[in-house]
C-alpha atoms as a PDB file:
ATOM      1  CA  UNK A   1     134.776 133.903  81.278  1.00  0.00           C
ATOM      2  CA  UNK A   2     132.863 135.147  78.281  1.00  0.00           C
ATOM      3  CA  UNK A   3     131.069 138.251  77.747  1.00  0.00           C
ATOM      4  CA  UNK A   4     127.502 136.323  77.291  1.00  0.00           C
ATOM      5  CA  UNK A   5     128.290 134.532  80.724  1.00  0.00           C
ATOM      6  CA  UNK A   6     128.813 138.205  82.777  1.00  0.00           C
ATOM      7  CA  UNK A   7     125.468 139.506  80.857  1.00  0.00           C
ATOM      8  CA  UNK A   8     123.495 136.581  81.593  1.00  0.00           C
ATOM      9  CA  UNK A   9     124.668 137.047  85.311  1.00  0.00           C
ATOM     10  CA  UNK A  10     123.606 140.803  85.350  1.00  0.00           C
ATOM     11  CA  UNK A  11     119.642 139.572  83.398  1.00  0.00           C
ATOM     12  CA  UNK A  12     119.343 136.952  85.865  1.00  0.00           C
ATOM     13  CA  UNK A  13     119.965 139.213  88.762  1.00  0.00           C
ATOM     14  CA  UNK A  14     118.317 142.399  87.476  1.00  0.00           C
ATOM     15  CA  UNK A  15     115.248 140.116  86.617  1.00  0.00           C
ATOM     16  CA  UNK A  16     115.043 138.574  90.196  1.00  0.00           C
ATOM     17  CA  UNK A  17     115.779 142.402  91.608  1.00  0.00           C
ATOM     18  CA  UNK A  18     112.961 143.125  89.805  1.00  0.00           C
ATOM     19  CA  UNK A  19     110.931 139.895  91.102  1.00  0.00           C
ATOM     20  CA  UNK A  20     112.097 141.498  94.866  1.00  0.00           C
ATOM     21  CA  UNK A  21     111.369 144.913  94.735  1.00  0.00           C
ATOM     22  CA  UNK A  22     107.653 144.258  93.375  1.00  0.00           C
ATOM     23  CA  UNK A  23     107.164 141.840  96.370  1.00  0.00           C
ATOM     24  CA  UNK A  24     108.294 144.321  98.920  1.00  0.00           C
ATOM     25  CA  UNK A  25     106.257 147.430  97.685  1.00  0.00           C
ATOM     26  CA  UNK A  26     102.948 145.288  97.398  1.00  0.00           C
ATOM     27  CA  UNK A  27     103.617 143.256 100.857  1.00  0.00           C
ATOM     28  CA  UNK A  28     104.699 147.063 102.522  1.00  0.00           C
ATOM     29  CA  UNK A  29     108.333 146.286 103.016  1.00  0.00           C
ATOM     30  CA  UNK A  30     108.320 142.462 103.516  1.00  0.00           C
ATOM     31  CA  UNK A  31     110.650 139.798 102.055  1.00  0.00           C
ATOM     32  CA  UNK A  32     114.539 141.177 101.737  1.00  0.00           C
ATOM     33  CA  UNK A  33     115.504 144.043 103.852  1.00  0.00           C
ATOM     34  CA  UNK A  34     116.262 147.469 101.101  1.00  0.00           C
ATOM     35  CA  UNK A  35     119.986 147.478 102.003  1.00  0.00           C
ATOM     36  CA  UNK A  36     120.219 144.036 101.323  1.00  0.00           C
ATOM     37  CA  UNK A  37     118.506 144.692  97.730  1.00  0.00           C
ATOM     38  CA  UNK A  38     120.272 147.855  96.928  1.00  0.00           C
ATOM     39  CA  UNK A  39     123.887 145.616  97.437  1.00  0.00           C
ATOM     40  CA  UNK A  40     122.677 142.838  95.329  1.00  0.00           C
ATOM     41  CA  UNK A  41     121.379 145.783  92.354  1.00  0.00           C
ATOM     42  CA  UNK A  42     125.643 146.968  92.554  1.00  0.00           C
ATOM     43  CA  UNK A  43     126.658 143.159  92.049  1.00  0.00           C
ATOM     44  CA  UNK A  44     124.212 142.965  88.773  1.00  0.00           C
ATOM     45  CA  UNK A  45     125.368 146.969  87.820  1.00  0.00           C
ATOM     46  CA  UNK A  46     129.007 145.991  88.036  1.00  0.00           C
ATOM     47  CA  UNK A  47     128.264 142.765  85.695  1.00  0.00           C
ATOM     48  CA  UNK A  48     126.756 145.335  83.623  1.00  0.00           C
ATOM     49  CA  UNK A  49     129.531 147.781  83.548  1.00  0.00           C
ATOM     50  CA  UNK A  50     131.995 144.902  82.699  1.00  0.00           C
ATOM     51  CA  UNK A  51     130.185 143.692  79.216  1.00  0.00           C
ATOM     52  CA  UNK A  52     129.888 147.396  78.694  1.00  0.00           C
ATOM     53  CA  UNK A  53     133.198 147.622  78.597  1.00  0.00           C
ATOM     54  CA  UNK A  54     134.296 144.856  76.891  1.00  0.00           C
ATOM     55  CA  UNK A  55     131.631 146.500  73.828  1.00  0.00           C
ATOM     56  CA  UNK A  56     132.694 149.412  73.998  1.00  0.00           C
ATOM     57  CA  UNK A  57     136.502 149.100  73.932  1.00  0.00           C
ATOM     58  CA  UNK A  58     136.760 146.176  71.772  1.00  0.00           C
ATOM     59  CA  UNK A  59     138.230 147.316  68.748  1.00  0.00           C
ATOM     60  CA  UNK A  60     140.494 150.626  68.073  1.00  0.00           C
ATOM     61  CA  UNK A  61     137.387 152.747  68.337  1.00  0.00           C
ATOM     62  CA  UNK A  62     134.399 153.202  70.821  1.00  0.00           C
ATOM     63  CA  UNK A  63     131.503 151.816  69.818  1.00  0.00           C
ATOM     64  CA  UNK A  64     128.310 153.591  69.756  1.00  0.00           C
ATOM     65  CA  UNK A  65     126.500 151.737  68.071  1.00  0.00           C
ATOM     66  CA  UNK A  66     122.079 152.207  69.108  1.00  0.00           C
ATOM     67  CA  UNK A  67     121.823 149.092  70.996  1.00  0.00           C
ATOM     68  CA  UNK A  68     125.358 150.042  72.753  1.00  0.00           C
ATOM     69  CA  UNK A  69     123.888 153.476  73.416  1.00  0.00           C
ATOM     70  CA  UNK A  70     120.875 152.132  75.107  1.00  0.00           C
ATOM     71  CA  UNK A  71     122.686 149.807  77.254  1.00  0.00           C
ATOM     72  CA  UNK A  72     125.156 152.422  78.367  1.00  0.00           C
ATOM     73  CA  UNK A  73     122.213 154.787  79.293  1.00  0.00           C
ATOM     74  CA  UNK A  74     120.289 152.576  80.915  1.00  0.00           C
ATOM     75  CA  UNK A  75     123.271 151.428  82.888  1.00  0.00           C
ATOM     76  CA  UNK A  76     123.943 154.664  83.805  1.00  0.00           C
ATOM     77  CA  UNK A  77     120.423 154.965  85.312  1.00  0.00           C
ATOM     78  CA  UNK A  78     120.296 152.209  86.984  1.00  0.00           C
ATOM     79  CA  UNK A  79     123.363 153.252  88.718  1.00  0.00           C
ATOM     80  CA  UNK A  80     122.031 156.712  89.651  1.00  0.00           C
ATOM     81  CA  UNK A  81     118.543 155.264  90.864  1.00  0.00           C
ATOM     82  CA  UNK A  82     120.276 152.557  93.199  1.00  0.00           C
ATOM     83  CA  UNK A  83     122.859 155.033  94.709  1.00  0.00           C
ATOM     84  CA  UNK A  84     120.538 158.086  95.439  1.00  0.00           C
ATOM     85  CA  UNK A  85     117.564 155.256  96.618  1.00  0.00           C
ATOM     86  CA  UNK A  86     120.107 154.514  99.570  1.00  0.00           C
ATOM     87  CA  UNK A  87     119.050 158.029 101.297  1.00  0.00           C
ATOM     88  CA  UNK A  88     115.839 158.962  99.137  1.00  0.00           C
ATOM     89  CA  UNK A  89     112.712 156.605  99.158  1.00  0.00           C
ATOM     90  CA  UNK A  90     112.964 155.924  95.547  1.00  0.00           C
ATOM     91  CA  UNK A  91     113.736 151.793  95.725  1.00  0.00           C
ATOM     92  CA  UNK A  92     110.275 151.308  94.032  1.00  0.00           C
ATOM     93  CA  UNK A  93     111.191 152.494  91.042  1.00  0.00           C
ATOM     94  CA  UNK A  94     113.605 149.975  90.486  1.00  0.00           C
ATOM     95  CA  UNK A  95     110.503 148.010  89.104  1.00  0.00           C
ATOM     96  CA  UNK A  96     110.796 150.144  85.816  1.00  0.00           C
ATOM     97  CA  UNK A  97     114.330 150.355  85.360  1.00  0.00           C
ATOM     98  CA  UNK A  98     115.938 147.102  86.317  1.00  0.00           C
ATOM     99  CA  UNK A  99     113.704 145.225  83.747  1.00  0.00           C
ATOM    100  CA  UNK A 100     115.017 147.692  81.214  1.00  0.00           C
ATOM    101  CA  UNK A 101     118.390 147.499  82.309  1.00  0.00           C
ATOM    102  CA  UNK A 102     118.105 143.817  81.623  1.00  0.00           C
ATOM    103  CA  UNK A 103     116.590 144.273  77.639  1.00  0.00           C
ATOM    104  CA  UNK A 104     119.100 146.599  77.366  1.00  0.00           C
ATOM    105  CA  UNK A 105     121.918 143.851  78.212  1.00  0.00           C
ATOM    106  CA  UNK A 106     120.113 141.411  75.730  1.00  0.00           C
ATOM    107  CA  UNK A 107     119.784 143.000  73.139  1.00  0.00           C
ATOM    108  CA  UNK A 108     123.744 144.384  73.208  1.00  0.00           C
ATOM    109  CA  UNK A 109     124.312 140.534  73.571  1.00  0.00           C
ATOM    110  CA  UNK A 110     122.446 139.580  70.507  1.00  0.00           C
ATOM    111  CA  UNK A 111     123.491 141.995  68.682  1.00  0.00           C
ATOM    112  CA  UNK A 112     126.484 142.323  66.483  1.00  0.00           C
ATOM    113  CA  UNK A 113     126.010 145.682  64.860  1.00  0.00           C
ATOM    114  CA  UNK A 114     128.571 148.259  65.661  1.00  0.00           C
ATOM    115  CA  UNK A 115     129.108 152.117  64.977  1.00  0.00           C
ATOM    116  CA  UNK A 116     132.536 153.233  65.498  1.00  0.00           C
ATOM    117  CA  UNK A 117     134.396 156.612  67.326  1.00  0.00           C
ATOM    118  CA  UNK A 118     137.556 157.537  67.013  1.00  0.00           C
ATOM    119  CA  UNK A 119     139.178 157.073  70.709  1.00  0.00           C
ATOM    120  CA  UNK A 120     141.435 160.306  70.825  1.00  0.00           C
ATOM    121  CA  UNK A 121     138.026 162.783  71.440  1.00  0.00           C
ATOM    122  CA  UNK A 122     138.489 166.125  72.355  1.00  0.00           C
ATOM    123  CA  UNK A 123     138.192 167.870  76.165  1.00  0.00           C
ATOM    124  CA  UNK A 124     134.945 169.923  75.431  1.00  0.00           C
ATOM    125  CA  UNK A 125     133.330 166.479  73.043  1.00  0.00           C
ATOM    126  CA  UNK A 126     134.279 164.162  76.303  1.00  0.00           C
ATOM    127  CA  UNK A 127     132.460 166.538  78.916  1.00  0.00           C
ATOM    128  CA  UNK A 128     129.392 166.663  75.999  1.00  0.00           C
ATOM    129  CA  UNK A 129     129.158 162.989  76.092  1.00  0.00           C
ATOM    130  CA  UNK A 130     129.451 162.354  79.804  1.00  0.00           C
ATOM    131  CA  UNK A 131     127.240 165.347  81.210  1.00  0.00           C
ATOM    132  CA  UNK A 132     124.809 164.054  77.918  1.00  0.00           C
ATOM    133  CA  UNK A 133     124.081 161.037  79.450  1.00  0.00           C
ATOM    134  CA  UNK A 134     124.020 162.273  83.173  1.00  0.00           C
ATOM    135  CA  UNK A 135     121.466 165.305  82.451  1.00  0.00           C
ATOM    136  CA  UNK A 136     119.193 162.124  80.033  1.00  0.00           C
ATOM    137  CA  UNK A 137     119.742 159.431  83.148  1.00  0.00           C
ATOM    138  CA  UNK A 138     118.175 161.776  85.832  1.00  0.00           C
ATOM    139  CA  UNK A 139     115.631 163.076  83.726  1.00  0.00           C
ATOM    140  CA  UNK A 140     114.487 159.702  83.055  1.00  0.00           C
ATOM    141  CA  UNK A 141     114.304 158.756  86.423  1.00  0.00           C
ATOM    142  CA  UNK A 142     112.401 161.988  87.170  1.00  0.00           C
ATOM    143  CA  UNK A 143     110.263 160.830  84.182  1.00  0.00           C
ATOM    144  CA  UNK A 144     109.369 157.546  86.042  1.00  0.00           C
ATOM    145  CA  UNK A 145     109.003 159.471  89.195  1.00  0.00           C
ATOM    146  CA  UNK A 146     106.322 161.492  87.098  1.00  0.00           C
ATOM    147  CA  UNK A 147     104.224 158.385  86.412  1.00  0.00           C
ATOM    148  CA  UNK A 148     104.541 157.059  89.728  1.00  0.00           C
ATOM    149  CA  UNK A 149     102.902 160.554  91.047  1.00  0.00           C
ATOM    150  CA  UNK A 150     100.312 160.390  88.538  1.00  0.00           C
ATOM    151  CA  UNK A 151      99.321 157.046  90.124  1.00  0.00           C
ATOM    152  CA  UNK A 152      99.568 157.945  93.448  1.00  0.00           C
ATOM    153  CA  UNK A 153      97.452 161.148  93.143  1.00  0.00           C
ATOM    154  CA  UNK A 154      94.355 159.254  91.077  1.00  0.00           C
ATOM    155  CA  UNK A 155      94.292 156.757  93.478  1.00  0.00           C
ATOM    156  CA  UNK A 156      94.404 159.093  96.429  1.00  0.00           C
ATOM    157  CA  UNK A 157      91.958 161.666  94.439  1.00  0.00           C
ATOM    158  CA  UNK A 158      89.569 158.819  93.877  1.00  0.00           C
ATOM    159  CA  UNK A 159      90.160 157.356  97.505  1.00  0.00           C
ATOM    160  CA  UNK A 160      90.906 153.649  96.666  1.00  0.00           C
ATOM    161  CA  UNK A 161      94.271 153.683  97.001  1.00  0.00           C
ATOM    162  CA  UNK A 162      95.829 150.258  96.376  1.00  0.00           C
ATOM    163  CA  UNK A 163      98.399 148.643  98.765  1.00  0.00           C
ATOM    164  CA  UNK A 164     101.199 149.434  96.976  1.00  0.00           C
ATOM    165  CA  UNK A 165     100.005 153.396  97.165  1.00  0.00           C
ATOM    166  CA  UNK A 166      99.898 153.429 100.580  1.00  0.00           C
ATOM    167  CA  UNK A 167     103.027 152.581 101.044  1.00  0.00           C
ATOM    168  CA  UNK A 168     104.642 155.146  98.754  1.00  0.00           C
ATOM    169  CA  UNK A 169     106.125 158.029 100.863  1.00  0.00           C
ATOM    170  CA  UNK A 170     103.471 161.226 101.054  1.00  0.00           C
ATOM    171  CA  UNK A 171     102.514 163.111  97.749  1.00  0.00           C
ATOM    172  CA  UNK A 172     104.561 166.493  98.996  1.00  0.00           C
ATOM    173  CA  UNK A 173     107.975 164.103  99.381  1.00  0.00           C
ATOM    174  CA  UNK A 174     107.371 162.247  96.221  1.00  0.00           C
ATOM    175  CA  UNK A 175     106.794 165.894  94.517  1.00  0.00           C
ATOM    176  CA  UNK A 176     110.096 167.009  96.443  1.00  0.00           C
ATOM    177  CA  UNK A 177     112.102 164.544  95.549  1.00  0.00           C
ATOM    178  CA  UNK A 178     110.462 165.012  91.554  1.00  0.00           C
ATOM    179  CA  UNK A 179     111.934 168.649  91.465  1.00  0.00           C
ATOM    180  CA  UNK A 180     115.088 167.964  93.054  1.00  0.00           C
ATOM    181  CA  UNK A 181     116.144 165.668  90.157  1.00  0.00           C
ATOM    182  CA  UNK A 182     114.669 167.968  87.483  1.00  0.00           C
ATOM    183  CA  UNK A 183     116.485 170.248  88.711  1.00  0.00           C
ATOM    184  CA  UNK A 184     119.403 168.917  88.837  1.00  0.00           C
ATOM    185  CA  UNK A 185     119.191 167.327  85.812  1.00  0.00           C
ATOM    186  CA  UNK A 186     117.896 170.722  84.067  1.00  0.00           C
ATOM    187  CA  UNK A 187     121.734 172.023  85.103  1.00  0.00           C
ATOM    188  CA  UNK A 188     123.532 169.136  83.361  1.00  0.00           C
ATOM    189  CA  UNK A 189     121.813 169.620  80.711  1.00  0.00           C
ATOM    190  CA  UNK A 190     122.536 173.440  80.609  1.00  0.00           C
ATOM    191  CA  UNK A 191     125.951 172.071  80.360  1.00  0.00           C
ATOM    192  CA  UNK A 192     125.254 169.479  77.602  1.00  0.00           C
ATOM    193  CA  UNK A 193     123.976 172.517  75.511  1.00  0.00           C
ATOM    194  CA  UNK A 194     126.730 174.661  76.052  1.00  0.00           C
ATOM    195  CA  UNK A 195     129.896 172.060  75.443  1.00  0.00           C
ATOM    196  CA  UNK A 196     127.791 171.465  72.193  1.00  0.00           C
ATOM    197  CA  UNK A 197     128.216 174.450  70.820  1.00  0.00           C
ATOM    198  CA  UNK A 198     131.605 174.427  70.685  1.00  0.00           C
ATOM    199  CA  UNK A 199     131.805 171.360  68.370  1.00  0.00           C
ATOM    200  CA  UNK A 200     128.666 170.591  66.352  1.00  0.00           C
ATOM    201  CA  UNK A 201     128.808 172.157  62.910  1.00  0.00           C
ATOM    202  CA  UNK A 202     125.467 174.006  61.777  1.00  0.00           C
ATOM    203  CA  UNK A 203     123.883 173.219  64.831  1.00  0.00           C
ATOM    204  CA  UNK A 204     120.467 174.119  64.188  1.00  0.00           C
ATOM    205  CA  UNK A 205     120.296 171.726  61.166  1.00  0.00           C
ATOM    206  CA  UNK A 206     120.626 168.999  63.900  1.00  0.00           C
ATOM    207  CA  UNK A 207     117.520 167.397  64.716  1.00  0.00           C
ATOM    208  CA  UNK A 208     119.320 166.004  68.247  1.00  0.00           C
ATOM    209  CA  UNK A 209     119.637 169.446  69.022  1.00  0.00           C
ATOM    210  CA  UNK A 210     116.561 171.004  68.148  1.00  0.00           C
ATOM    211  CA  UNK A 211     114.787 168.414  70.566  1.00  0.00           C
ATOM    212  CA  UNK A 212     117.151 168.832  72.855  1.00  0.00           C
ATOM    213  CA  UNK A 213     117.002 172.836  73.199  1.00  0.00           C
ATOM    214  CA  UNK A 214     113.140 172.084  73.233  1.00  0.00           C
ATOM    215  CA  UNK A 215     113.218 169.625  76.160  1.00  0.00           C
ATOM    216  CA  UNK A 216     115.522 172.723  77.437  1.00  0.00           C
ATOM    217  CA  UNK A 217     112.941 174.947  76.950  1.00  0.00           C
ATOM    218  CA  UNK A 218     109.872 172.844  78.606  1.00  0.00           C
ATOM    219  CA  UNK A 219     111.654 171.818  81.823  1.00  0.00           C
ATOM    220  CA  UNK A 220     112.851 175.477  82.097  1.00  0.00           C
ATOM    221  CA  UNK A 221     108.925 176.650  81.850  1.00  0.00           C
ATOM    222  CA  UNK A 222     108.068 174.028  84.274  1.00  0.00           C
ATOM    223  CA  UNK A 223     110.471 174.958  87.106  1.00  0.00           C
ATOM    224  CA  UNK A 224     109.976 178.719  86.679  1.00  0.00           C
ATOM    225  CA  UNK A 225     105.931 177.532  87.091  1.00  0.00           C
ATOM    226  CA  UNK A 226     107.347 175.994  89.761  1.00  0.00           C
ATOM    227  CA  UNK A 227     109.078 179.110  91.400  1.00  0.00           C
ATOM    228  CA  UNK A 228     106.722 181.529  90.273  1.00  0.00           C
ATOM    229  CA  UNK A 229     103.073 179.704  90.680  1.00  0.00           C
ATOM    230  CA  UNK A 230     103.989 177.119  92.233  1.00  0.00           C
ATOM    231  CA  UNK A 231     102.831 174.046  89.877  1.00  0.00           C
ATOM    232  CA  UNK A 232     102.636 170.680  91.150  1.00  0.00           C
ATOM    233  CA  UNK A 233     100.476 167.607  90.619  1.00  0.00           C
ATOM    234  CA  UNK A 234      99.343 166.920  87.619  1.00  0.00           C
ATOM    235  CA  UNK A 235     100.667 170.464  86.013  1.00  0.00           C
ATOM    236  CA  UNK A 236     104.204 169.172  86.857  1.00  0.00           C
ATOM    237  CA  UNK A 237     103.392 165.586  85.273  1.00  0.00           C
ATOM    238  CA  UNK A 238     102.915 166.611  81.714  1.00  0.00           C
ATOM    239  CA  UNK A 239     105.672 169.076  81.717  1.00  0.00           C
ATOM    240  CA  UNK A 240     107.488 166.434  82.778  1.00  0.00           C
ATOM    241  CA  UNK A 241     106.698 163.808  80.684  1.00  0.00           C
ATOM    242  CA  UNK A 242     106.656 166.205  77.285  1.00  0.00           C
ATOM    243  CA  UNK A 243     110.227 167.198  78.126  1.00  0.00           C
ATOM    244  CA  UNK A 244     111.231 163.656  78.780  1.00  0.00           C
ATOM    245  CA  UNK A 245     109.865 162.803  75.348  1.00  0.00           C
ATOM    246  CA  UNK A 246     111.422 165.364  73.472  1.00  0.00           C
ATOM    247  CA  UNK A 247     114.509 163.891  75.491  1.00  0.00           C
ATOM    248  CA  UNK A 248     113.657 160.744  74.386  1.00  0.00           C
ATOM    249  CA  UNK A 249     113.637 161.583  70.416  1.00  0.00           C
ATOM    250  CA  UNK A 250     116.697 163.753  70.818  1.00  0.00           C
ATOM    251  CA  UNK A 251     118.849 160.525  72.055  1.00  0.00           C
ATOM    252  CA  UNK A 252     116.971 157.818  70.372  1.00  0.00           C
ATOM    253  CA  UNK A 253     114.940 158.911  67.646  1.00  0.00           C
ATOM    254  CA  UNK A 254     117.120 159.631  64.556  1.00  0.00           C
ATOM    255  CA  UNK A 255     119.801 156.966  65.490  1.00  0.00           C
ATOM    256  CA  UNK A 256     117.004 154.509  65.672  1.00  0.00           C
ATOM    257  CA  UNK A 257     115.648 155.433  62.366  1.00  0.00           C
ATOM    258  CA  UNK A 258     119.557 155.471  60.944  1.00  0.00           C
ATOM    259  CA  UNK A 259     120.754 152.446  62.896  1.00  0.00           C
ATOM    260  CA  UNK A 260     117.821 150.213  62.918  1.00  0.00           C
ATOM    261  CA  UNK A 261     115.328 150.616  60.297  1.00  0.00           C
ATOM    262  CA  UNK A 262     117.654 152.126  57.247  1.00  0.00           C
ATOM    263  CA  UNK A 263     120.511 150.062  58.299  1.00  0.00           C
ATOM    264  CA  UNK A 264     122.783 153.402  58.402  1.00  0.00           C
ATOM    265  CA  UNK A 265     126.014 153.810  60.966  1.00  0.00           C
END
């Protein structure tokens, strides 16, 4: 079978996920049981993984082209958010993602554009690439988690919390679980940093690293807050969501302006 066949297969499924997951949260857990819907999510991931592959390997050079990019990083999250939402209460956010994952998939398939990378890649450029992606997939889920909070905390501050509120786990968990994967991620991206300086040539001149170092730099703030004053609620939102968006420019912003609008590999 063709490539558009296996991506139409993984938007059809992550589109009825999506269709799912929004019917459970708003009925409190009704319709498809989770473990059922988190086995279903693999089936369209694994779809996704496959046209992946057959873009990114198809020629004598990887392709990393913007709209390859962006389906390769939001495969990657999808992938993290369905695996850790099998022992953390995090299946709701699959309503943000698995739409995403499903542009992401279209647009790859429409598509033709293509930026090329030499295969043979160095040790220390490999282990930039892979812990890249890792440290921007959890921080984007953490990011979602962030807005999610924010929701959950007006409602409950303004007590007319809607159904789908109440059955969100307790503000301290969702907080928890918020820190756990910026901290996490915060490490990776340590990592990301580091590798980088071992390869990238005048590496303040870089605009991907200057956001970068300054997403660094605001999620470091935010868990020392964290540790030292302990910041949460609404605090821990914005420092969130800044450093995602600094993350956010770093990955996407110049390659978007390059790629897309001035038509530049």
């Amino acid at each position: 079978m063709s490539e558009p066949v296996f991506a139409s297969a993984a938007i059809v499924i992550y589109l009825l996920l999506t269709v799912l997951f929004t019917f459970r949260l708003i009925t409190h857990g009704r319709g498809m049981g989770k473990s059922r819907l988190l086995i279903l999510a693999y089936v369209a991931i694994i779809l996704h993984a496959y046209t992946l592959y057959l873009r990114l390997f198809s020629g004598d050079a990887l392709d990393i082209s913007f709209f390859t990019v962006f389906s390769l990083i939001a495969w990657v999250i999808a992938l993290m958010l369905i695996s850790f939402a099998w022992h953390d209460p995090i299946e709701n956010l699959a309503i943000g993602v698995l739409p995403i994952a499903a542009l992401s998939v279209l647009l790859r398939l429409i598509n033709e554009q293509t930026n090329p990378l030499a295969h043979d890649l160095s040790f220390v450029l490999e282990i930039h690439i892979i812990t890249s992606l890792i440290a921007y997939s959890l921080l984007s889920i953490a990011a979602l988690q962030a807005i999610l909070l924010y929701v959950q905390d007006v409602q409950l501050h303004n007590k007319h919390a809607a159904g789908f509120v109440r059955s969100l786990p307790p503000l301290e968990t969702m907080e928890k679980l918020l820190f756990r994967m910026i901290g996490t991620g915060f490490v990776i991206l340590c990592i990301s940093l580091i590798s980088g300086f071992f390869f990238i040539e005048d590496l303040i001149s870089q605009h991907k690293t200057v956001l970068s170092i300054g997403a660094w730099i605001l999620f470091a703030v935010l868990l020392v807050g964290r540790w030292r004053f302990g910041w949460r609620g609404r605090i821990a939102i914005r420092w969130t969501l800044a450093g995602f968006a600094f993350l956010l420019l770093a990955y996407f912003g110049s390659k978007f302006v390059l790629e897309i609008i001035l038509q530049r590999p």
